[in-house]
C-alpha atoms as a PDB file:
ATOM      1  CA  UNK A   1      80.730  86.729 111.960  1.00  0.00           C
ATOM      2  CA  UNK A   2      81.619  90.174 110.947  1.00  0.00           C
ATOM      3  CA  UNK A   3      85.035  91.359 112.268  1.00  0.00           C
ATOM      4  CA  UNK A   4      84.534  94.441 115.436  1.00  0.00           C
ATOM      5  CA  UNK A   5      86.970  96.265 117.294  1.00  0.00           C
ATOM      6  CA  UNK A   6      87.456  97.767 120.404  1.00  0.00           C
ATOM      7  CA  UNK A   7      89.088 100.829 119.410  1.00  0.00           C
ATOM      8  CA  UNK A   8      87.362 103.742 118.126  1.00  0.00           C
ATOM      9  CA  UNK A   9      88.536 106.296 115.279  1.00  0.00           C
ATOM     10  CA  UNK A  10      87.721 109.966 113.952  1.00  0.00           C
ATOM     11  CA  UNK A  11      86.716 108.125 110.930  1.00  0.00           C
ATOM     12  CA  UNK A  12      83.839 106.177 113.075  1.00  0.00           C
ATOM     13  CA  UNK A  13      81.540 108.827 112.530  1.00  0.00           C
ATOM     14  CA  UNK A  14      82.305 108.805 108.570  1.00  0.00           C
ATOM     15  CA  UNK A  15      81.036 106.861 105.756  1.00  0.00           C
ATOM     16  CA  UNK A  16      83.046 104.241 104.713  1.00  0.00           C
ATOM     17  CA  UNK A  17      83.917 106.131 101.939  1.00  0.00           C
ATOM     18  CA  UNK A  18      86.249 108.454 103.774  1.00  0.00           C
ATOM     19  CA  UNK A  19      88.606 106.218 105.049  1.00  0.00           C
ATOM     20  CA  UNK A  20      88.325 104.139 102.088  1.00  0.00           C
ATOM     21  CA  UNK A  21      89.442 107.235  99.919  1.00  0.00           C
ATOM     22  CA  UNK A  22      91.922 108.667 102.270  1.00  0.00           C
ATOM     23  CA  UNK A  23      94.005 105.102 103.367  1.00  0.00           C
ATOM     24  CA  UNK A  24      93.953 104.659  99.188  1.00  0.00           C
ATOM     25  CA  UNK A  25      95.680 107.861  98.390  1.00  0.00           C
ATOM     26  CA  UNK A  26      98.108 107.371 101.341  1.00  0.00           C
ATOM     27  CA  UNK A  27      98.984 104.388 100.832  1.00  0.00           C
ATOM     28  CA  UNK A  28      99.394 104.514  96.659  1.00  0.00           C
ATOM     29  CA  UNK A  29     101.573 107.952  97.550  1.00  0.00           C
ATOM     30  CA  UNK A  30     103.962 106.009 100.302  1.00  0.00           C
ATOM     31  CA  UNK A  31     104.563 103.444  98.229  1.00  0.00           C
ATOM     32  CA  UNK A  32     106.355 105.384  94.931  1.00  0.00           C
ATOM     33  CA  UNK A  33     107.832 107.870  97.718  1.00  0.00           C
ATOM     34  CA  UNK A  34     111.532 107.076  97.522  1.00  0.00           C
ATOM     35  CA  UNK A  35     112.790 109.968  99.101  1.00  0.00           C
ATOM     36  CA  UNK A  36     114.473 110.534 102.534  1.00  0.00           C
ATOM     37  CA  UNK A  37     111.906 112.828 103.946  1.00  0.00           C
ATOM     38  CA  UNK A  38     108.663 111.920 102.414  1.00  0.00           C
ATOM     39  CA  UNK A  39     109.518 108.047 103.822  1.00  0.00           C
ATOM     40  CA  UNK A  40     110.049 109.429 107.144  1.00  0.00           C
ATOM     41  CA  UNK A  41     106.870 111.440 106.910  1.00  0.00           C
ATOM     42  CA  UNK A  42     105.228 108.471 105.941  1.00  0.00           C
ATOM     43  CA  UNK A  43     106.631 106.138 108.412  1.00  0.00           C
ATOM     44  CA  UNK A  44     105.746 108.843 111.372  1.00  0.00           C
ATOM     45  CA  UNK A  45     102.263 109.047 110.486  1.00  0.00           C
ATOM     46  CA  UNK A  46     101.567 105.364 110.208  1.00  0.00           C
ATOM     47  CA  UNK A  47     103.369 104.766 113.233  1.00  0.00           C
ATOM     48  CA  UNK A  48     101.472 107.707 115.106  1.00  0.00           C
ATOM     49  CA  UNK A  49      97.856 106.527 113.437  1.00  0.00           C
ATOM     50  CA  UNK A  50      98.757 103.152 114.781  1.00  0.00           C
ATOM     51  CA  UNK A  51      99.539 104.388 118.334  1.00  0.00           C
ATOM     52  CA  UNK A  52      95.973 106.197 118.335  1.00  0.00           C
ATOM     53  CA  UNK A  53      93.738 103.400 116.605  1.00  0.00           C
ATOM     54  CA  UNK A  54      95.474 100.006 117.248  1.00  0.00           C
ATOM     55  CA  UNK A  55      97.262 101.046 121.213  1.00  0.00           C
ATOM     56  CA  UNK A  56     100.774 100.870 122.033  1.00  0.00           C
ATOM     57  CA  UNK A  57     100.478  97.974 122.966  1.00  0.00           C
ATOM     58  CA  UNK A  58     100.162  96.075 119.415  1.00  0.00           C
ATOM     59  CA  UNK A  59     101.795  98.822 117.640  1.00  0.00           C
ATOM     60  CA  UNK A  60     105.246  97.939 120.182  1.00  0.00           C
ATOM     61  CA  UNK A  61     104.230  93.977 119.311  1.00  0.00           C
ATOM     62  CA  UNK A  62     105.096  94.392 115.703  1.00  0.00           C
ATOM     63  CA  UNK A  63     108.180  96.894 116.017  1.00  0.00           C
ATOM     64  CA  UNK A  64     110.119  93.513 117.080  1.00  0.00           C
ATOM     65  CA  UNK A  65     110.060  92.353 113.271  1.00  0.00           C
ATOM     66  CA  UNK A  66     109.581  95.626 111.362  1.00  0.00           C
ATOM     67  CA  UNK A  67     112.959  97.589 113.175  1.00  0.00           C
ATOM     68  CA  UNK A  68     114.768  94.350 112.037  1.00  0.00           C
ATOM     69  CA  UNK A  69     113.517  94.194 108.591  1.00  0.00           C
ATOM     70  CA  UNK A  70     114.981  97.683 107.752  1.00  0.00           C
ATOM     71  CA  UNK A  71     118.403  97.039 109.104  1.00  0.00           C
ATOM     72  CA  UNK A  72     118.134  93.319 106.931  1.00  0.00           C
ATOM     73  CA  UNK A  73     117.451  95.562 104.280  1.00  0.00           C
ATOM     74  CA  UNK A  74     120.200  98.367 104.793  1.00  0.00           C
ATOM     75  CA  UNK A  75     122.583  96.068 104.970  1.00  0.00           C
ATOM     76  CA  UNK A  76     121.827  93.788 102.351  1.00  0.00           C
ATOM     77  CA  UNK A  77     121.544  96.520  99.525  1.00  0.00           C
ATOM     78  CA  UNK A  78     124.984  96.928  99.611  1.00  0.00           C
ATOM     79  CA  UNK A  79     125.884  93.650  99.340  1.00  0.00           C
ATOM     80  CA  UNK A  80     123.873  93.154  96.168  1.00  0.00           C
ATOM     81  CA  UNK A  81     124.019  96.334  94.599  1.00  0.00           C
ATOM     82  CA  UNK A  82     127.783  98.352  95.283  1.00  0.00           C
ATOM     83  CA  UNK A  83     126.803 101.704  93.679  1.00  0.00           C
ATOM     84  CA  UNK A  84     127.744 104.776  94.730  1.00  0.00           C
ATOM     85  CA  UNK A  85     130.622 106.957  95.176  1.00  0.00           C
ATOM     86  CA  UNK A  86     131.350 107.438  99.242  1.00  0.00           C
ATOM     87  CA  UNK A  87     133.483 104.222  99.892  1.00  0.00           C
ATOM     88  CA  UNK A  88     132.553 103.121 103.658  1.00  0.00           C
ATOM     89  CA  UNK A  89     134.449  99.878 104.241  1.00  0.00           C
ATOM     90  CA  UNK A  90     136.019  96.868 101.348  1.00  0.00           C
ATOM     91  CA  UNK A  91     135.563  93.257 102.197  1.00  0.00           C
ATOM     92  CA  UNK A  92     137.892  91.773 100.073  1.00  0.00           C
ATOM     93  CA  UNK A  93     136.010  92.344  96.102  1.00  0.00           C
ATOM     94  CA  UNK A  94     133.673  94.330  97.766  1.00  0.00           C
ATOM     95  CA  UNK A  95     133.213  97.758  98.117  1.00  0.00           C
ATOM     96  CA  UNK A  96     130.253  99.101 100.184  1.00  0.00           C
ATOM     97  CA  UNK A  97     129.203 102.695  99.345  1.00  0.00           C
ATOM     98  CA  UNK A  98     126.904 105.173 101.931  1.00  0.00           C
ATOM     99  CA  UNK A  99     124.731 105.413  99.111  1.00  0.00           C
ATOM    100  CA  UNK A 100     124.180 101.422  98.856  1.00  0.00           C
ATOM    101  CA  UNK A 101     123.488 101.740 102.360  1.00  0.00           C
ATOM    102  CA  UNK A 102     121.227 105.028 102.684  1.00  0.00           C
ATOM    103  CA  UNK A 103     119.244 103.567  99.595  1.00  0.00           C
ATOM    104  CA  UNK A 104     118.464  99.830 101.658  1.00  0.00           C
ATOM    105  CA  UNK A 105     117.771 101.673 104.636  1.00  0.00           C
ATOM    106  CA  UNK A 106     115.042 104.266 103.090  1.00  0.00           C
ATOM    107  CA  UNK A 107     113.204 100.976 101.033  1.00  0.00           C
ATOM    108  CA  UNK A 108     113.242  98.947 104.275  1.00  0.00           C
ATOM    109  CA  UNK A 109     111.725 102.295 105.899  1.00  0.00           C
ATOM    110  CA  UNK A 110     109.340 102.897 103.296  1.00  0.00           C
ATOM    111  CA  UNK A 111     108.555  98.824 103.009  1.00  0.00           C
ATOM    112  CA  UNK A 112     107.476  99.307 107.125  1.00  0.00           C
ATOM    113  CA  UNK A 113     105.793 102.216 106.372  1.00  0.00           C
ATOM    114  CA  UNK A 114     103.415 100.748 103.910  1.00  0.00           C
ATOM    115  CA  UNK A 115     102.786  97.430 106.167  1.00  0.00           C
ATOM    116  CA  UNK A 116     101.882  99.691 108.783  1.00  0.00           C
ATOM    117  CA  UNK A 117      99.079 101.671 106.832  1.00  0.00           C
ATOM    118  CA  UNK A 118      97.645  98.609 105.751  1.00  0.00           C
ATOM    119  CA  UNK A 119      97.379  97.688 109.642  1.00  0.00           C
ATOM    120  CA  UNK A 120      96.066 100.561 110.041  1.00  0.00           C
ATOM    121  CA  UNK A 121      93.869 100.741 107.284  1.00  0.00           C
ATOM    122  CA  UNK A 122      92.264  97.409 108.242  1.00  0.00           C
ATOM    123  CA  UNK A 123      91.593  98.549 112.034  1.00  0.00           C
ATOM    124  CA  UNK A 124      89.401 101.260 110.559  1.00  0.00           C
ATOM    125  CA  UNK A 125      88.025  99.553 107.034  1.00  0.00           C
ATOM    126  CA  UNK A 126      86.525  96.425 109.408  1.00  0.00           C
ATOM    127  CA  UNK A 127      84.740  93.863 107.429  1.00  0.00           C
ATOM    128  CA  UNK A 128      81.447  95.409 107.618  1.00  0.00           C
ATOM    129  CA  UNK A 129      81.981  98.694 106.447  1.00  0.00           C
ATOM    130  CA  UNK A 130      83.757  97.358 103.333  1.00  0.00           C
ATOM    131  CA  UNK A 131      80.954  94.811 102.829  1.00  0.00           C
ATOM    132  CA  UNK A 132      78.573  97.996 103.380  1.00  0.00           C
ATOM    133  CA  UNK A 133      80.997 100.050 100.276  1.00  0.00           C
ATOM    134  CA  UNK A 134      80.638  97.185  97.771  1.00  0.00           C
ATOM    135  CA  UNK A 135      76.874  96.095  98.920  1.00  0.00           C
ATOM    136  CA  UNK A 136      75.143  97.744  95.645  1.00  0.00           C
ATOM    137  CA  UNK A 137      78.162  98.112  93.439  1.00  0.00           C
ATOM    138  CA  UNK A 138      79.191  94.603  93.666  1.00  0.00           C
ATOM    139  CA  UNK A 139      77.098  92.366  95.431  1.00  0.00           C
ATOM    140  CA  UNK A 140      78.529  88.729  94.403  1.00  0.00           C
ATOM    141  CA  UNK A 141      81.727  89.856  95.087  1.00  0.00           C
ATOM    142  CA  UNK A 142      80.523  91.178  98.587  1.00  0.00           C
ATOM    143  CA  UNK A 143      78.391  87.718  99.195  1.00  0.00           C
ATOM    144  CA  UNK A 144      81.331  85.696  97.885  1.00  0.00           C
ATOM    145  CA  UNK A 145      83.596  88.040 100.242  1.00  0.00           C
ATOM    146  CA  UNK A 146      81.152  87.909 103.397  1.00  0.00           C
ATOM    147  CA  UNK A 147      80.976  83.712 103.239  1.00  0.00           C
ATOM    148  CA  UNK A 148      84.507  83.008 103.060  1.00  0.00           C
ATOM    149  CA  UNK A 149      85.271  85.562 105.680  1.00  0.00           C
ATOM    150  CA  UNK A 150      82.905  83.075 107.688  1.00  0.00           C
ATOM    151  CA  UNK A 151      83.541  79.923 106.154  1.00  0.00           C
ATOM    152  CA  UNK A 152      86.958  79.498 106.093  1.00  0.00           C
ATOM    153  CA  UNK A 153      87.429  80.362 109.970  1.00  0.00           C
ATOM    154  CA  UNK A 154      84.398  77.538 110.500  1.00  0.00           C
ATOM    155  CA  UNK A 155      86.157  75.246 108.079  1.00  0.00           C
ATOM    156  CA  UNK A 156      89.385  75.641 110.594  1.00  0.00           C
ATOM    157  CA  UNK A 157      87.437  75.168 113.688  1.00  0.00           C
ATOM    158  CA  UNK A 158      85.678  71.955 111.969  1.00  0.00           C
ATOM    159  CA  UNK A 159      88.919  70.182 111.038  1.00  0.00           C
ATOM    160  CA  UNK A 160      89.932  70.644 114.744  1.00  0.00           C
ATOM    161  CA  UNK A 161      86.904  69.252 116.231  1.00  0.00           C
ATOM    162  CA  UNK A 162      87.032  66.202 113.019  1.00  0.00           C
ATOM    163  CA  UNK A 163      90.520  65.521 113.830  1.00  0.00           C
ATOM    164  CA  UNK A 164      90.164  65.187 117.668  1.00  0.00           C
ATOM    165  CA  UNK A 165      86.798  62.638 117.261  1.00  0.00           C
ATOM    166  CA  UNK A 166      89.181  60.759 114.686  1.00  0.00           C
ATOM    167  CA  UNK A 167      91.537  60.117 117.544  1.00  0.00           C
ATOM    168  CA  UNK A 168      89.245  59.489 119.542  1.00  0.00           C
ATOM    169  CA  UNK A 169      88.070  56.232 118.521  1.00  0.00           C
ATOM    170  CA  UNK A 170      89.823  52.801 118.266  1.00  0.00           C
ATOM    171  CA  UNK A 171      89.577  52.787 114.421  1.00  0.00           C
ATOM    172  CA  UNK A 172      91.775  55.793 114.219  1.00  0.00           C
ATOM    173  CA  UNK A 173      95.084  56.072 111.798  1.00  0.00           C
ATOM    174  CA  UNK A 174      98.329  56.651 113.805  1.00  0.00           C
ATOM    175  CA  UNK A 175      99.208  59.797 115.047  1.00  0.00           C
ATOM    176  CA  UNK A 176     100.900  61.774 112.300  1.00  0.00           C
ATOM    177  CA  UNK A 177      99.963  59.122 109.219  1.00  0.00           C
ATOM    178  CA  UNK A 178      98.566  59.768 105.974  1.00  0.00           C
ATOM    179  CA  UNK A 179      95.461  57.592 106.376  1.00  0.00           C
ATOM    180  CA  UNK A 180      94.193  60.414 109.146  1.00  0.00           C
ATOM    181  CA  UNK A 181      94.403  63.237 107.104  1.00  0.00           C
ATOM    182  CA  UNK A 182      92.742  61.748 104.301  1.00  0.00           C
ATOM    183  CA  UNK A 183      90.067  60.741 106.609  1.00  0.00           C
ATOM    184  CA  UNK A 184      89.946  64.173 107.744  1.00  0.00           C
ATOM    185  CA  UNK A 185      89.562  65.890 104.429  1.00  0.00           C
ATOM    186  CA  UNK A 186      86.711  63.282 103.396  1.00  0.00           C
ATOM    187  CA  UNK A 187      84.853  64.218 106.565  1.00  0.00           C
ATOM    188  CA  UNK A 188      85.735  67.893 105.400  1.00  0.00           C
ATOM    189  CA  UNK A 189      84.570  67.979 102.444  1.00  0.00           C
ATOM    190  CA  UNK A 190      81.059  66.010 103.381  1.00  0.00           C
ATOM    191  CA  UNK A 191      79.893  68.534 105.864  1.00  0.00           C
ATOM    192  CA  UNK A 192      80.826  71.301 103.583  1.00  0.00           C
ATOM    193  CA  UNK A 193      79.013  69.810 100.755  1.00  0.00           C
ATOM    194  CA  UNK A 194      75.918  69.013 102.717  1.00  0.00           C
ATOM    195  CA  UNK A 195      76.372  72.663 104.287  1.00  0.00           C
ATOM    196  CA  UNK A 196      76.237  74.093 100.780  1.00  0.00           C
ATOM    197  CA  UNK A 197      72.970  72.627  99.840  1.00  0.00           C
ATOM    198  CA  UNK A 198      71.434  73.786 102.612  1.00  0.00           C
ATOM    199  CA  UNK A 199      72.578  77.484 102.062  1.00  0.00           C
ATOM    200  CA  UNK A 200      71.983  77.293  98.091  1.00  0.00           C
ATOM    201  CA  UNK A 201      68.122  76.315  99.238  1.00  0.00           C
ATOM    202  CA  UNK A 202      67.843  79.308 102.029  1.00  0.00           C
ATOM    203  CA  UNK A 203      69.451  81.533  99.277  1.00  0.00           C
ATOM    204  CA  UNK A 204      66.820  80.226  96.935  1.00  0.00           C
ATOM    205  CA  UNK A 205      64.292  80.346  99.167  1.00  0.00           C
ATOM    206  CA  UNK A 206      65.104  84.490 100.039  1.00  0.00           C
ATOM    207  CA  UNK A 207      64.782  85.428  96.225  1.00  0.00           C
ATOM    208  CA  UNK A 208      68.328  85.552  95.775  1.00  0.00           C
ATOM    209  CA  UNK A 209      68.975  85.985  91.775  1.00  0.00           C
ATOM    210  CA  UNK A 210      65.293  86.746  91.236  1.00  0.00           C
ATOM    211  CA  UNK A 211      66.261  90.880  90.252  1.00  0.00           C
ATOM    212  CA  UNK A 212      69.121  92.045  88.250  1.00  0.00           C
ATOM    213  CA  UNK A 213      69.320  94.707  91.657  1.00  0.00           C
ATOM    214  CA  UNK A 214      69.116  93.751  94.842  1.00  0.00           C
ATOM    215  CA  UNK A 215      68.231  96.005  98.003  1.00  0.00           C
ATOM    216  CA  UNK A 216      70.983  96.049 100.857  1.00  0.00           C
ATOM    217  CA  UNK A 217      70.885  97.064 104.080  1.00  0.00           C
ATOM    218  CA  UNK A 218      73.261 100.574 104.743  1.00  0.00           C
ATOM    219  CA  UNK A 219      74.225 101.451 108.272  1.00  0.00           C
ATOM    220  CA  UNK A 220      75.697 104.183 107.238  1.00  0.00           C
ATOM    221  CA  UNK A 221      73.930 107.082 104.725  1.00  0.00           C
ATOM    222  CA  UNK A 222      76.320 109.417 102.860  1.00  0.00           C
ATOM    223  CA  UNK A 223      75.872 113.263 104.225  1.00  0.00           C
ATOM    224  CA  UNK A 224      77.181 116.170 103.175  1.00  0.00           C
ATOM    225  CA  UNK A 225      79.904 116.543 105.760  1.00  0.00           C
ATOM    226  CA  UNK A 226      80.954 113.290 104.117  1.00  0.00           C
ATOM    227  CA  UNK A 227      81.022 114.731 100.510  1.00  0.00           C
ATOM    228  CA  UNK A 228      82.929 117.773 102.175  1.00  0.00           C
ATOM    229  CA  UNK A 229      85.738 115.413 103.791  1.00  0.00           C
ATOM    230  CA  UNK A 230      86.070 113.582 100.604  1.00  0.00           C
ATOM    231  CA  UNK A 231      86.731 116.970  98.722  1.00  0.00           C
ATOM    232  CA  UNK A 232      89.302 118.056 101.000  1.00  0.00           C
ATOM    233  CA  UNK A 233      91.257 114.701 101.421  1.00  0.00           C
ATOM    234  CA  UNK A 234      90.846 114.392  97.621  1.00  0.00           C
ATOM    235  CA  UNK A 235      92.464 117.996  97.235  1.00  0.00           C
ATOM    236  CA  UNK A 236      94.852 117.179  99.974  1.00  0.00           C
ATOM    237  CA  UNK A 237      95.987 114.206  98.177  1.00  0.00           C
ATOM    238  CA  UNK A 238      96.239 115.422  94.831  1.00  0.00           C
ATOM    239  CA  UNK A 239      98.554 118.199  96.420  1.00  0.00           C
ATOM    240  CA  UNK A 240     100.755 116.099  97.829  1.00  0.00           C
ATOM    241  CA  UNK A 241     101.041 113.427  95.548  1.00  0.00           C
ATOM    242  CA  UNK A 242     102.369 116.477  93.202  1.00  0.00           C
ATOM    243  CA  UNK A 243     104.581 117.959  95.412  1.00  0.00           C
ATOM    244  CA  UNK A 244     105.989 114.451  96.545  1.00  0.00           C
ATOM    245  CA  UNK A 245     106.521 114.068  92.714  1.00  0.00           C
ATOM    246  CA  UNK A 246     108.324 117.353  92.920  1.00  0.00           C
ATOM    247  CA  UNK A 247     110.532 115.879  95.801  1.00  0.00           C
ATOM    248  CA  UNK A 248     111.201 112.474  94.290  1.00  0.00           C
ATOM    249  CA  UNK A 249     112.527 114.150  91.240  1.00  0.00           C
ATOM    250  CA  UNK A 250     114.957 116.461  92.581  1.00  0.00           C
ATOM    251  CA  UNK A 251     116.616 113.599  94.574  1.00  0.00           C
ATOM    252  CA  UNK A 252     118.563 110.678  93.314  1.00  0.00           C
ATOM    253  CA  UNK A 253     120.519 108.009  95.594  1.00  0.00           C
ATOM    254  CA  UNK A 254     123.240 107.348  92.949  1.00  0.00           C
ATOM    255  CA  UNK A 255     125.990 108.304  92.073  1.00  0.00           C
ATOM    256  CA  UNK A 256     125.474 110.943  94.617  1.00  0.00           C
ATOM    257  CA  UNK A 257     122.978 112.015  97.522  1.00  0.00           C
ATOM    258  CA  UNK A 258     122.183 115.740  97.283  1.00  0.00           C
ATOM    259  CA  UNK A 259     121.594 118.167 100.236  1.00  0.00           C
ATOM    260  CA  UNK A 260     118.442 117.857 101.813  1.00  0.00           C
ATOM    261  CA  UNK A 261     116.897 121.081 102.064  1.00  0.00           C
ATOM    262  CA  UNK A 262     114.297 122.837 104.310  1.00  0.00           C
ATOM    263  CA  UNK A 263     111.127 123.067 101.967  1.00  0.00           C
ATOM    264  CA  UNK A 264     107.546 123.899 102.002  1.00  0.00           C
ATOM    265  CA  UNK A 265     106.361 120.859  99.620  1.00  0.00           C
ATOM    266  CA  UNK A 266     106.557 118.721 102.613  1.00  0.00           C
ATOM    267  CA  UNK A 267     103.869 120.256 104.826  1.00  0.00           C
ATOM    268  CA  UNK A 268     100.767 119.097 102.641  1.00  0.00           C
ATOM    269  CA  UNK A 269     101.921 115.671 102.953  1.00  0.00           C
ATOM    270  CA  UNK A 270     103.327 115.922 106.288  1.00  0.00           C
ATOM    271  CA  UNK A 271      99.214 116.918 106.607  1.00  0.00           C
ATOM    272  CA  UNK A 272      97.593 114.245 104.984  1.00  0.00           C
ATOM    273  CA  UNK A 273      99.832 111.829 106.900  1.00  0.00           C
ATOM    274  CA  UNK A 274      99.031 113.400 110.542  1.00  0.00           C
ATOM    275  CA  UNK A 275      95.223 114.151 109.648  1.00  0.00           C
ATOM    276  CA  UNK A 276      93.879 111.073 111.063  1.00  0.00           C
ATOM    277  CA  UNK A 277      95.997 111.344 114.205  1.00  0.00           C
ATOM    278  CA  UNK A 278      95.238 114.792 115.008  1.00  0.00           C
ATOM    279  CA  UNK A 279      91.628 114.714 114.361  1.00  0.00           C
ATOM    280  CA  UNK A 280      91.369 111.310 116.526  1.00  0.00           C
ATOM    281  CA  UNK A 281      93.468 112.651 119.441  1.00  0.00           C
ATOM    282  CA  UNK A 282      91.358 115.977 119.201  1.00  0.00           C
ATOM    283  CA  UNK A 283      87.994 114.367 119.172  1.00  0.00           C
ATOM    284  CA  UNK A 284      89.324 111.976 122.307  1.00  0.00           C
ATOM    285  CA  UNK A 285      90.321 115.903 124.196  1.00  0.00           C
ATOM    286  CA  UNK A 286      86.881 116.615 123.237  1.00  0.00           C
ATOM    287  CA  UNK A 287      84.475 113.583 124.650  1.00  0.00           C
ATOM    288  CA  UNK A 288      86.878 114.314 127.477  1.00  0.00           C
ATOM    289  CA  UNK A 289      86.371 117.407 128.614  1.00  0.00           C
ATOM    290  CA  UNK A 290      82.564 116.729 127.728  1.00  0.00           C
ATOM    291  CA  UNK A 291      82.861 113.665 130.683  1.00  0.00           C
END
């Protein structure tokens, strides 16, 4: 079955396209943004995104690990890598430097950051619409895609219901031998099998292979205001990703932090990080004041 959420977007109303393109620049930008204030930027408007499209809720569910993983990494940076010229504290041999320190703490940052625009990236990007983006383009891929989506799930739920009738009956292996697991994975593998032929026949039988093109049904048609929004995030992007660039150049961890500095380069990128946050929360105002 194809994967639906409860939660509703800006990007809803947009071909796939949109959100495709925008989480793709975002995403390829946070990663190579080792700077101080583009991670932060990045890390506020995943975090916000994911507050707006996912709830508080699950966004407060993953914090648990994520906070964690940044102060793992902060702390182990220095242990591993003692560059830098502010001396903090000696442990014997070692010498841990605020640079060591500042450096772990803005890749852990930046490593949260990126998880949490793939989570939010998948909320949006469900199953079906990126079935719908590679329907024409790529259609084995998007078959092959679409059936293990399905299958594997089924295969999961199979074993469980194979594994229970195996201990169910008085021929049954011991709990926890080798014998039942084998038997499992025979039983496994002969319901798949006879599955298969089955679906290679009503694949046959529907003319699949019969055209070197195959029509595909599109929920979603392409519109201008779609070409329009795919112009300006493109534009957007390419802006920041320069001025990012810009900022990643002029700043270097080792041997020595510079002073950060109050600079216009960062609101294009502070943009395209808050866009899907502010048009979300103002299309919620909307439909609100409309009810």
């Amino acid at each position: 079955m194809l994967t639906m959420r409860d939660t509703h977007t800006a990007f809803d109303t947009c071909h796939p396209a949109v959100p495709a393109a925008y989480f793709a620049g975002t995403i390829l930008i946070a990663i190579f943004a080792m700077q101080p204030v583009c991670v932060g930027i990045s890390l506020v408007g995943a975090l916000a995104f994911s507050f707006a499209a996912r709830g508080w809720r699950r966004t407060l569910k993953g914090l648990p690990w994520q906070l964690p993983m940044v102060a793992l990494v902060a702390v182990a940076n220095p242990l591993f890598s003692a560059s830098g010229s502010t001396l903090v504290a000696q442990l014997g041999p070692m010498a841990i430097y605020q640079e060591s320190i500042a450096y772990g703490a803005c890749a852990g940052a930046l490593l949260v950051a990126v998880v949490l625009w793939f989570e939010d990236a998948a909320c949006v990007l469900t199953q079906d619409r990126l079935l719908q983006l590679g329907a024409r383009a790529l259609p084995t891929v998007t078959l092959v895609t679409s059936m293990a989506a399905q299958l594997v799930p089924q295969l999961m739920q199979r074993s469980q219901s194979v594994r229970a009738a195996t201990l169910a009956t008085t021929a049954a292996a011991p709990q926890g031998s080798r014998d039942r697991g084998v038997r499992v994975t025979d039983q496994l593998m002969s319901w798949s099998m006879e599955d298969s032929i089955e679906r290679s026949d009503a694949m046959r039988a529907r003319g699949w292979g019969a055209t070197d093109r195959r029509s595909c049904y599109l929920p979603d048609s392409f519109r201008s205001s779609d070409a329009l929004a795919l112009a300006g995030i493109g534009l957007l992007a390419v802006t920041s990703a320069f001025l990012v660039y810009v900022a990643c150049s002029q700043w270097r961890f080792y041997p020595t932090m510079p002073r950060l500095v109050v600079w216009w380069g960062y609101v294009p990128y502070a943009a395209l990080a808050l866009l899907p946050t502010v048009f979300d929360l103002g299309q919620r105002v909307r439909w609100g004041r409309v009810a």
